[in-house]
PDB file of N, CA and C in Angstrom:
ATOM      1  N   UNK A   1     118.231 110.507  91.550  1.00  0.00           N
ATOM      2  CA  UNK A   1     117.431 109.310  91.493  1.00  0.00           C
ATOM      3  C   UNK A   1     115.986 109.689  91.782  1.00  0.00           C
ATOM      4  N   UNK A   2     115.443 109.152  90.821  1.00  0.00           N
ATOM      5  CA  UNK A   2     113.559 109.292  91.513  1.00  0.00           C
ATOM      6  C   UNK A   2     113.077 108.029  91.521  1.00  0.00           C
ATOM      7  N   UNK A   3     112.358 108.025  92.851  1.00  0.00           N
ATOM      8  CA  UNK A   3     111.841 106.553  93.462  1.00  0.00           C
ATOM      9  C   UNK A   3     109.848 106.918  92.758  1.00  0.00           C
ATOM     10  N   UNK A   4     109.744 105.865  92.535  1.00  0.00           N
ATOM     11  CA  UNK A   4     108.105 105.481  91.756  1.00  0.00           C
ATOM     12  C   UNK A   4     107.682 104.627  92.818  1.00  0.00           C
ATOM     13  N   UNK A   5     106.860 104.980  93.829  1.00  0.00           N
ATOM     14  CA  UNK A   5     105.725 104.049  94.410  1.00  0.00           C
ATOM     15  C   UNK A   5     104.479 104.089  93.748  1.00  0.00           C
ATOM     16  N   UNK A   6     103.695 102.904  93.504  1.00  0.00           N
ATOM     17  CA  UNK A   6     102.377 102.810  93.004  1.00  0.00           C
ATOM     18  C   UNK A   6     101.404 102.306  93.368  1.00  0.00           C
ATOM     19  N   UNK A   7      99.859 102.492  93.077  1.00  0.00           N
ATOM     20  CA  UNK A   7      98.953 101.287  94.190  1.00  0.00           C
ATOM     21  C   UNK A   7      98.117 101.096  92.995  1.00  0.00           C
ATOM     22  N   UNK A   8      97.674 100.376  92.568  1.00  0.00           N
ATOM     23  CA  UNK A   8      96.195 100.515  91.262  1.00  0.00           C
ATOM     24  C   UNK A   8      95.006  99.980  91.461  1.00  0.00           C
ATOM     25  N   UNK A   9      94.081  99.899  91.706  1.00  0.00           N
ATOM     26  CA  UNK A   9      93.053  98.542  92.227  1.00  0.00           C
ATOM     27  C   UNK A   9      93.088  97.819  91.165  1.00  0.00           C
ATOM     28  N   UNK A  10      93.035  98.220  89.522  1.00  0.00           N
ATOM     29  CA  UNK A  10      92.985  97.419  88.823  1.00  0.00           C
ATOM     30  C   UNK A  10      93.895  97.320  88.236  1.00  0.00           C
ATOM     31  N   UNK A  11      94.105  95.361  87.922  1.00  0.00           N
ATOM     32  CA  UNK A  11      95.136  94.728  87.729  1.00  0.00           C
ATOM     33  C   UNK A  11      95.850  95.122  86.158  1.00  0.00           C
ATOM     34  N   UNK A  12      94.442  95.530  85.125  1.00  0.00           N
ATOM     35  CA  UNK A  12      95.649  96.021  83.834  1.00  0.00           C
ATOM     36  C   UNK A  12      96.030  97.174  83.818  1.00  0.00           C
ATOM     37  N   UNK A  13      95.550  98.029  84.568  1.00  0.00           N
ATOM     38  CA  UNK A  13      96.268  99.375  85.312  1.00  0.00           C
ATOM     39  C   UNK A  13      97.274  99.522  85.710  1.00  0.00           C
ATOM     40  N   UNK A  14      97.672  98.650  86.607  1.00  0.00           N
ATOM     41  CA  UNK A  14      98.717  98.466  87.207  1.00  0.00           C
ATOM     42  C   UNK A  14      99.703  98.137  86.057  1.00  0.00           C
ATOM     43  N   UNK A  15      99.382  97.264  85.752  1.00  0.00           N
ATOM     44  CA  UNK A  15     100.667  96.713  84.658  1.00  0.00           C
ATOM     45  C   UNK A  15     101.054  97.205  83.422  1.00  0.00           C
ATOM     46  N   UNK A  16     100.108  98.165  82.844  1.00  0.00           N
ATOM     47  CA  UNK A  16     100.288  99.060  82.016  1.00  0.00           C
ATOM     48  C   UNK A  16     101.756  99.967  82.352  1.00  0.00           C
ATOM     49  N   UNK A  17     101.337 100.389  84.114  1.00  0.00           N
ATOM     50  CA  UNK A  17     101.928 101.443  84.644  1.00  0.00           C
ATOM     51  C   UNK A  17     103.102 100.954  84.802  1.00  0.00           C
ATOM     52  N   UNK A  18     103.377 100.189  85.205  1.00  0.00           N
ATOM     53  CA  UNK A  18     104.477  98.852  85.822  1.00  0.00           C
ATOM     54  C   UNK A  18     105.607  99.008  84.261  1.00  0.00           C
ATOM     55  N   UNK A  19     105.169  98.549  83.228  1.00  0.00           N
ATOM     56  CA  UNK A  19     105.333  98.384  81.774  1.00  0.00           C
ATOM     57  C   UNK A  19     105.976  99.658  81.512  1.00  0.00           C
ATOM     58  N   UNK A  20     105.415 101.153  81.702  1.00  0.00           N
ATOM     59  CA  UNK A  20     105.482 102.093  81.329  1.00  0.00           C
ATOM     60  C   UNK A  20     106.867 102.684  82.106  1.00  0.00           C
ATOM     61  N   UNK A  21     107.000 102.185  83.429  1.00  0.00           N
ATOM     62  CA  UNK A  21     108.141 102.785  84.274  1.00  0.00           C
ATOM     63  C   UNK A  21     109.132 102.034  84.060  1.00  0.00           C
ATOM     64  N   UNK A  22     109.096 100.854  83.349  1.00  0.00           N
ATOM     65  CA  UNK A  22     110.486  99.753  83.084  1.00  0.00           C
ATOM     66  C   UNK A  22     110.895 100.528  82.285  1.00  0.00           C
ATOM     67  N   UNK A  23     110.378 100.909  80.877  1.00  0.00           N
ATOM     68  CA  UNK A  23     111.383 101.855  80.157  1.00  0.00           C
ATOM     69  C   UNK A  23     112.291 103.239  80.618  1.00  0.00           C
ATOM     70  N   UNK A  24     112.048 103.368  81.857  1.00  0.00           N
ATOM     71  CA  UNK A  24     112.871 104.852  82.183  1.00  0.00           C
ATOM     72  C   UNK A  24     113.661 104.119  83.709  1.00  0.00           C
ATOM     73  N   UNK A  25     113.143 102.929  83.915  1.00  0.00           N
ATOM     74  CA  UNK A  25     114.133 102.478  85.684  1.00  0.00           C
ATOM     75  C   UNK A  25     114.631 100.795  85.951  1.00  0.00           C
ATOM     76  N   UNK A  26     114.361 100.844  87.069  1.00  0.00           N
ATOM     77  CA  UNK A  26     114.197  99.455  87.191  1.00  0.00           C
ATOM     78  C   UNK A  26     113.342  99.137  88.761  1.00  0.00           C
ATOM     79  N   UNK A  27     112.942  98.017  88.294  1.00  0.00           N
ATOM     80  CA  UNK A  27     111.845  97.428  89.514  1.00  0.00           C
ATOM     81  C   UNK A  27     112.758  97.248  91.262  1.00  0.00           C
ATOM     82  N   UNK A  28     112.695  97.820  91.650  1.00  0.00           N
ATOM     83  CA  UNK A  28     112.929  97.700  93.244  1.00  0.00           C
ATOM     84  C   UNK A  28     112.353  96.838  94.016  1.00  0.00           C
ATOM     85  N   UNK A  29     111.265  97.035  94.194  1.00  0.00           N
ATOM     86  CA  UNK A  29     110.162  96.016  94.481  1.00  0.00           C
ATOM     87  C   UNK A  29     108.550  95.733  93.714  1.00  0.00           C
ATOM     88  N   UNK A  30     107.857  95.159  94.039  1.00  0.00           N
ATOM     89  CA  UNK A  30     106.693  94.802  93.053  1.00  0.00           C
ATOM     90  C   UNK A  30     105.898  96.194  92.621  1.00  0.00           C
ATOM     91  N   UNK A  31     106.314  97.243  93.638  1.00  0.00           N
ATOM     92  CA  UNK A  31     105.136  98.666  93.146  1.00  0.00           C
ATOM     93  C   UNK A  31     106.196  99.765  93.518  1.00  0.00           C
ATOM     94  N   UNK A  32     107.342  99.457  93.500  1.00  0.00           N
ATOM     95  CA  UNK A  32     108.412 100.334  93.426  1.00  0.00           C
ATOM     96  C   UNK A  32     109.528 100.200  92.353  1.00  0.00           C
ATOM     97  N   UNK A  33     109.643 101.771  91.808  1.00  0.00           N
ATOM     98  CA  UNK A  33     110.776 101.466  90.599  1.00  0.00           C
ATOM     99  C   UNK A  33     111.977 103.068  91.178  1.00  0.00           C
ATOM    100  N   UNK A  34     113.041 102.582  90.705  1.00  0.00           N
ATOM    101  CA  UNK A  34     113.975 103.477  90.447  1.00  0.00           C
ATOM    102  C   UNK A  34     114.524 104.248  89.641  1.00  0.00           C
ATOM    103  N   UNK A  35     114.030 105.121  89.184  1.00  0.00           N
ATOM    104  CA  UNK A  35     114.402 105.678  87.559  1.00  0.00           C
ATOM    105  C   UNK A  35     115.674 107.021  87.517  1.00  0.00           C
ATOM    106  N   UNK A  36     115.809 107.017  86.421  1.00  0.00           N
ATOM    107  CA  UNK A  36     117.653 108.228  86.666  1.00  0.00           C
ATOM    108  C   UNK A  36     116.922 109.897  86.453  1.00  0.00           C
ATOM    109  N   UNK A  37     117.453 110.363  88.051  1.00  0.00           N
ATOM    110  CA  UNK A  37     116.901 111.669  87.905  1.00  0.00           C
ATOM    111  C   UNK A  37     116.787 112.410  87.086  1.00  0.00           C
ATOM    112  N   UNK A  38     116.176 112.797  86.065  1.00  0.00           N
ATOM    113  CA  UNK A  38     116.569 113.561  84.942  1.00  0.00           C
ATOM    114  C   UNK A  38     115.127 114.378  84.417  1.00  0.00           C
ATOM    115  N   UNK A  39     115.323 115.659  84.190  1.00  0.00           N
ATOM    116  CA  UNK A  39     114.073 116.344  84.469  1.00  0.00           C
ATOM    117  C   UNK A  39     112.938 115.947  83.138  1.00  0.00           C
ATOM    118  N   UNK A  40     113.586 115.803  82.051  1.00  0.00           N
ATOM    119  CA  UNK A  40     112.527 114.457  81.270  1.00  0.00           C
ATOM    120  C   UNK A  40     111.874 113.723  81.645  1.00  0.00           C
ATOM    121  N   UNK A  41     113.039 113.011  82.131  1.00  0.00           N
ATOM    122  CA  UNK A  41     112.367 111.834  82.632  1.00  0.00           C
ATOM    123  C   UNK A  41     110.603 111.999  83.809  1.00  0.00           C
ATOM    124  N   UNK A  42     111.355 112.673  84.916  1.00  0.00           N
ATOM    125  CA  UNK A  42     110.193 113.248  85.580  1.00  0.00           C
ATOM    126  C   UNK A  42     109.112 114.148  84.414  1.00  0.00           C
ATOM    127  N   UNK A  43     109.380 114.828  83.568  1.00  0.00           N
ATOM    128  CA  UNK A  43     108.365 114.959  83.212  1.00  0.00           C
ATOM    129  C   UNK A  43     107.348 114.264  81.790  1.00  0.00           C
ATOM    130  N   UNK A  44     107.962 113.150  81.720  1.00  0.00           N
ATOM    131  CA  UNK A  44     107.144 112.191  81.080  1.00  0.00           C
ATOM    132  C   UNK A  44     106.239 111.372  82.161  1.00  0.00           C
ATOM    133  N   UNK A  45     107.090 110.858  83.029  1.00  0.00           N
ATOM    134  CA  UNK A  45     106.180 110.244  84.073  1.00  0.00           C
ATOM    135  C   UNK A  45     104.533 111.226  84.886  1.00  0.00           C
ATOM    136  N   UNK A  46     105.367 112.625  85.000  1.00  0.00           N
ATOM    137  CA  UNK A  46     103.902 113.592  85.176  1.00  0.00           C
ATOM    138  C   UNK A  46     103.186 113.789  84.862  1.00  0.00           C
ATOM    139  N   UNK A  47     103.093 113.195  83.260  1.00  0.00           N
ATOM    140  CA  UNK A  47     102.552 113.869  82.187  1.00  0.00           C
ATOM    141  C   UNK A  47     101.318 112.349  81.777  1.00  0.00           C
ATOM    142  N   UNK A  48     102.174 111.580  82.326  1.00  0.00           N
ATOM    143  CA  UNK A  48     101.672 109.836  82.021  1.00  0.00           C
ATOM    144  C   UNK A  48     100.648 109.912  83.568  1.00  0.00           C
ATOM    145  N   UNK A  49     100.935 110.113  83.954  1.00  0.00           N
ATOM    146  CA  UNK A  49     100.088 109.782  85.526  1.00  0.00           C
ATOM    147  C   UNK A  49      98.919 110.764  85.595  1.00  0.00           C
ATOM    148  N   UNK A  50      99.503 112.083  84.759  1.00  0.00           N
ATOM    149  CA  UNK A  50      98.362 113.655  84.960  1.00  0.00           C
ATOM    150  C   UNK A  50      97.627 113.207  83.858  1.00  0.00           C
ATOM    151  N   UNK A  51      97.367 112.592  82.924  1.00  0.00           N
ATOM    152  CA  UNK A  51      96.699 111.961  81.686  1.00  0.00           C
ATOM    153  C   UNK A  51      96.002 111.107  81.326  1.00  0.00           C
ATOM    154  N   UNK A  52      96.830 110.154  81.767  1.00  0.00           N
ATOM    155  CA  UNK A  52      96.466 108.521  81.316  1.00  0.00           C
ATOM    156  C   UNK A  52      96.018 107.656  82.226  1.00  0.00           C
ATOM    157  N   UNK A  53      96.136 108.305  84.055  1.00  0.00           N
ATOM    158  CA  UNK A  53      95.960 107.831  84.942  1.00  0.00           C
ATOM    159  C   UNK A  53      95.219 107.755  86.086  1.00  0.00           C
ATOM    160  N   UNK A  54      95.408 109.521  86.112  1.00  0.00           N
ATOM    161  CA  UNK A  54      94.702 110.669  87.379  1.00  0.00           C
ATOM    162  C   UNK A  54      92.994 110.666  86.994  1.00  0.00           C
ATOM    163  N   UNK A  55      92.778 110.724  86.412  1.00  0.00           N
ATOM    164  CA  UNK A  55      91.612 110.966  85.878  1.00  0.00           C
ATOM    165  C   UNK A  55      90.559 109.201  86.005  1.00  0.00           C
ATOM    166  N   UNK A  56      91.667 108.208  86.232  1.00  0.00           N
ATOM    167  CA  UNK A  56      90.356 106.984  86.718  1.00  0.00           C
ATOM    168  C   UNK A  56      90.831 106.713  87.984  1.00  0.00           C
ATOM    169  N   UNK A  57      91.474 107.310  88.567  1.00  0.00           N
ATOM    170  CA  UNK A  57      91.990 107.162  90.299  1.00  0.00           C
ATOM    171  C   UNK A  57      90.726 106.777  90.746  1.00  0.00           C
ATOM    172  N   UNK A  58      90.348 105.611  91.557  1.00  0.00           N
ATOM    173  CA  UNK A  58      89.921 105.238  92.694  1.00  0.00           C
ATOM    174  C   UNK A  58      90.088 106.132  94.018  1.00  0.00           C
ATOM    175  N   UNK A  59      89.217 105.369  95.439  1.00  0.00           N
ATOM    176  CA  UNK A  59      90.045 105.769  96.525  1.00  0.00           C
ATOM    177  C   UNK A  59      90.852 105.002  97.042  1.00  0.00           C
ATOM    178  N   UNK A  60      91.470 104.000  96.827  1.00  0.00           N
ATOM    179  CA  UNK A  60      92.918 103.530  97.086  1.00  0.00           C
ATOM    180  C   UNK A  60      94.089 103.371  95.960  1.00  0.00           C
ATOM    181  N   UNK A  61      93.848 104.437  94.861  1.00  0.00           N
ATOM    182  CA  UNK A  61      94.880 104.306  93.808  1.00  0.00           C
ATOM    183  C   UNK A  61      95.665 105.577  94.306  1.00  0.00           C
ATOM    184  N   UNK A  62      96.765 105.168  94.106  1.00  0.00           N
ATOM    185  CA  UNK A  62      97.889 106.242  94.150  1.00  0.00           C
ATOM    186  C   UNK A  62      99.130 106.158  93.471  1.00  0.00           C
ATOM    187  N   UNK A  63     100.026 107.616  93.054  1.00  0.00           N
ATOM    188  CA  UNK A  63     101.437 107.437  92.902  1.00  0.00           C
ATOM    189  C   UNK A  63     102.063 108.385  93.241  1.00  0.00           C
ATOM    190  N   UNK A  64     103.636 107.763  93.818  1.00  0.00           N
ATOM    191  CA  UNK A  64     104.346 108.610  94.923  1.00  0.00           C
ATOM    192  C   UNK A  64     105.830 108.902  94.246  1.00  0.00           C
ATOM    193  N   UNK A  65     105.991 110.273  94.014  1.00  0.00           N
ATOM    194  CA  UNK A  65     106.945 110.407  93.378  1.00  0.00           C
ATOM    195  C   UNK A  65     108.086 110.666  94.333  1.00  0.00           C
ATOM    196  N   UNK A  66     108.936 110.628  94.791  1.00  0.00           N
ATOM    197  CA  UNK A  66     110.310 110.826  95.500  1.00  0.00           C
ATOM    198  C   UNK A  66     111.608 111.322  94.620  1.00  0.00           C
ATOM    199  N   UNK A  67     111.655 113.009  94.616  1.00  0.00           N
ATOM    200  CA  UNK A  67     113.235 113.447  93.626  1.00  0.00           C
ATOM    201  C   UNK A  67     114.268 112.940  94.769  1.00  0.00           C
ATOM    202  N   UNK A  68     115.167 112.157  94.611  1.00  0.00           N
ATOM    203  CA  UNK A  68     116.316 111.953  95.661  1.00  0.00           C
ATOM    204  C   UNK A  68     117.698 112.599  94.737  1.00  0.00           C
ATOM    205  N   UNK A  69     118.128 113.907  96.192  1.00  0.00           N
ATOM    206  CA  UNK A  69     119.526 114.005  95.032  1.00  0.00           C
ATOM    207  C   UNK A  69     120.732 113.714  95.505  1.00  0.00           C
ATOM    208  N   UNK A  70     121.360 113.879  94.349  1.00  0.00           N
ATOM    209  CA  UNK A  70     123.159 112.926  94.323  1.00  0.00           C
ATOM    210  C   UNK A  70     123.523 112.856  95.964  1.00  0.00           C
ATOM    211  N   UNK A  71     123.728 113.764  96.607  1.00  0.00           N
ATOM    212  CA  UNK A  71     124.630 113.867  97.911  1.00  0.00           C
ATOM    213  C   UNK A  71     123.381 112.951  98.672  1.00  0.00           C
ATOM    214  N   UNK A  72     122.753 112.989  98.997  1.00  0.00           N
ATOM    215  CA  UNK A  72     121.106 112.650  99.595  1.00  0.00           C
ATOM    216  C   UNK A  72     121.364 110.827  99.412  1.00  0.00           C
ATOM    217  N   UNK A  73     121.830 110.602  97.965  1.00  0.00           N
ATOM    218  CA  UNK A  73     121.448 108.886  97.470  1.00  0.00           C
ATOM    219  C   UNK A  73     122.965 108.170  98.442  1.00  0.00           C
ATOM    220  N   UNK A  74     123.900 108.497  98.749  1.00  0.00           N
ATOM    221  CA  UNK A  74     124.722 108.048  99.204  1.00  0.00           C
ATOM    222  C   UNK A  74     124.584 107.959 100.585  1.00  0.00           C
ATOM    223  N   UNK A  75     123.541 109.040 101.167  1.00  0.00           N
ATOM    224  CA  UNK A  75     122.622 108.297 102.591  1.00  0.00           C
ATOM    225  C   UNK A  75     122.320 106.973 102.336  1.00  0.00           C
ATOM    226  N   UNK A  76     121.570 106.390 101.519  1.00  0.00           N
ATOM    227  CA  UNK A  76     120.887 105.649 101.409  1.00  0.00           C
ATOM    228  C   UNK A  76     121.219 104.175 101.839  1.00  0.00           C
ATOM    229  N   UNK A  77     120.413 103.409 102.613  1.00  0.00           N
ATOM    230  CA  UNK A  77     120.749 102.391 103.238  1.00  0.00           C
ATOM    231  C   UNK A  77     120.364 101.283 102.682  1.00  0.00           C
ATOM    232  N   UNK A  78     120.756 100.084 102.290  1.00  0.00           N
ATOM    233  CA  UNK A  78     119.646  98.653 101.289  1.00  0.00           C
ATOM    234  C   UNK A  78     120.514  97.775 102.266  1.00  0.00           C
ATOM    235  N   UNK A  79     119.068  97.133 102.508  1.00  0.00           N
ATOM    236  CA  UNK A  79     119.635  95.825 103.022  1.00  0.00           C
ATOM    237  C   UNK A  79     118.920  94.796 102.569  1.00  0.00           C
ATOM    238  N   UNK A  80     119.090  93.390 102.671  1.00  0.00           N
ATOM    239  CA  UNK A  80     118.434  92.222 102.328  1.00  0.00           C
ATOM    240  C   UNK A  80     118.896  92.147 100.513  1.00  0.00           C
ATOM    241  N   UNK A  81     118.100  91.397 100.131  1.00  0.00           N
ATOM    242  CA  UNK A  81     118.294  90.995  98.518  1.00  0.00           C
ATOM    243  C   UNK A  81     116.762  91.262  97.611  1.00  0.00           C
ATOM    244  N   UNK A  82     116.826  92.434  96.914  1.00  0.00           N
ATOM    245  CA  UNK A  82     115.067  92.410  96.533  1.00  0.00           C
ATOM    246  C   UNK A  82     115.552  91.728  94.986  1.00  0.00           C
ATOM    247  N   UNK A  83     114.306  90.751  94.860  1.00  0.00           N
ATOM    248  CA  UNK A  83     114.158  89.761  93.768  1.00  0.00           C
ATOM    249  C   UNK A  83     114.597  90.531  92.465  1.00  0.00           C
ATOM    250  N   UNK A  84     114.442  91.915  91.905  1.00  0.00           N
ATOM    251  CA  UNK A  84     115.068  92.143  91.117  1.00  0.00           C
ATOM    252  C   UNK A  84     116.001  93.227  91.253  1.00  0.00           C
ATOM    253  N   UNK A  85     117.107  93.137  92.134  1.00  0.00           N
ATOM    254  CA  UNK A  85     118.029  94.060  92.241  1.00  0.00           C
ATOM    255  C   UNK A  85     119.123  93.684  90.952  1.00  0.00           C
ATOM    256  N   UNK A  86     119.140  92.176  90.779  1.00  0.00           N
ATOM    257  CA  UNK A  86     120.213  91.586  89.960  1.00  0.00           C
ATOM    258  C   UNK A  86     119.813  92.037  88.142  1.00  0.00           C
ATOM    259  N   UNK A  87     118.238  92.094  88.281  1.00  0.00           N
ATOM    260  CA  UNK A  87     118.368  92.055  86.730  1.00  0.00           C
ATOM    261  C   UNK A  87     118.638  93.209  85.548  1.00  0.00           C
ATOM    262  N   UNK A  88     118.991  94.351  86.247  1.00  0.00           N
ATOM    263  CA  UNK A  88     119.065  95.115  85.178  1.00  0.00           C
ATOM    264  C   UNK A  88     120.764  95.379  85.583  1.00  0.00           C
ATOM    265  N   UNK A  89     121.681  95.058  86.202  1.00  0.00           N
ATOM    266  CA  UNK A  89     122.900  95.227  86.255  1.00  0.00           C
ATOM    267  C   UNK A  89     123.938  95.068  84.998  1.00  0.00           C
ATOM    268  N   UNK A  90     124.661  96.071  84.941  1.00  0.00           N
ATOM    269  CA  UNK A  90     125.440  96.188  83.756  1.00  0.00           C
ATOM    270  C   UNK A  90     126.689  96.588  84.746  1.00  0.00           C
ATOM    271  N   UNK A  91     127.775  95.464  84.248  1.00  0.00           N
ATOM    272  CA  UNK A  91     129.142  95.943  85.081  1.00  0.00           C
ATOM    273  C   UNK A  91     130.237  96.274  83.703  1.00  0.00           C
ATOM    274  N   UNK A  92     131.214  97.066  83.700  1.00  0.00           N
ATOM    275  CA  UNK A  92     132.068  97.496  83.262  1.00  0.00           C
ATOM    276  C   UNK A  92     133.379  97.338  83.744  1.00  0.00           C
ATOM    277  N   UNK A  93     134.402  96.769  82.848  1.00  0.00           N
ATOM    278  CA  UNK A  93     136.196  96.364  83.352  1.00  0.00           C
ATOM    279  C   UNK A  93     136.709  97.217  82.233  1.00  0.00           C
TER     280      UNK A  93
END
């Protein structure tokens, strides 16, 4: 699993970025996404942030990449209900 934290000062920045990480995860919280570890994957996102992004950074823009692996994600603790935990769920019978 790789966790996406983000900060942007500007608002179509942000949502560009926001836009750009829905296709590879899903939203966790408003500047956090969850995307499927996969070394593509990470390196499209590196490649999007080292490019399209890094280069108009502010001093309060940032992004925080987190590799979490398999044995590591079953640490993992969630509590409460985040507003979009429900929407990208796909169940299987």
């Amino acid at each position: 699993m790789l966790i996406v934290s983000y900060d942007f000062n500007d608002d179509k920045r942000r949502s560009k970025f926001s836009k750009f990480l829905k296709k590879y995860g899903r939203r966790l919280q408003y500047s956090v996404f969850e995307l499927k570890n996969s070394n593509r994957i990470l390196q499209n996102v590196i490649k999007e942030v080292e490019y399209k992004y890094k280069p108009y950074f502010k001093n309060s823009d940032s992004v925080l990449i987190y590799q979490i692996c398999q044995s590591c994600e079953k640490k993992i603790l969630r509590y409460g209900y985040a507003v979009h935990e429900e929407e990208n769920l796909i169940c299987f019978s």
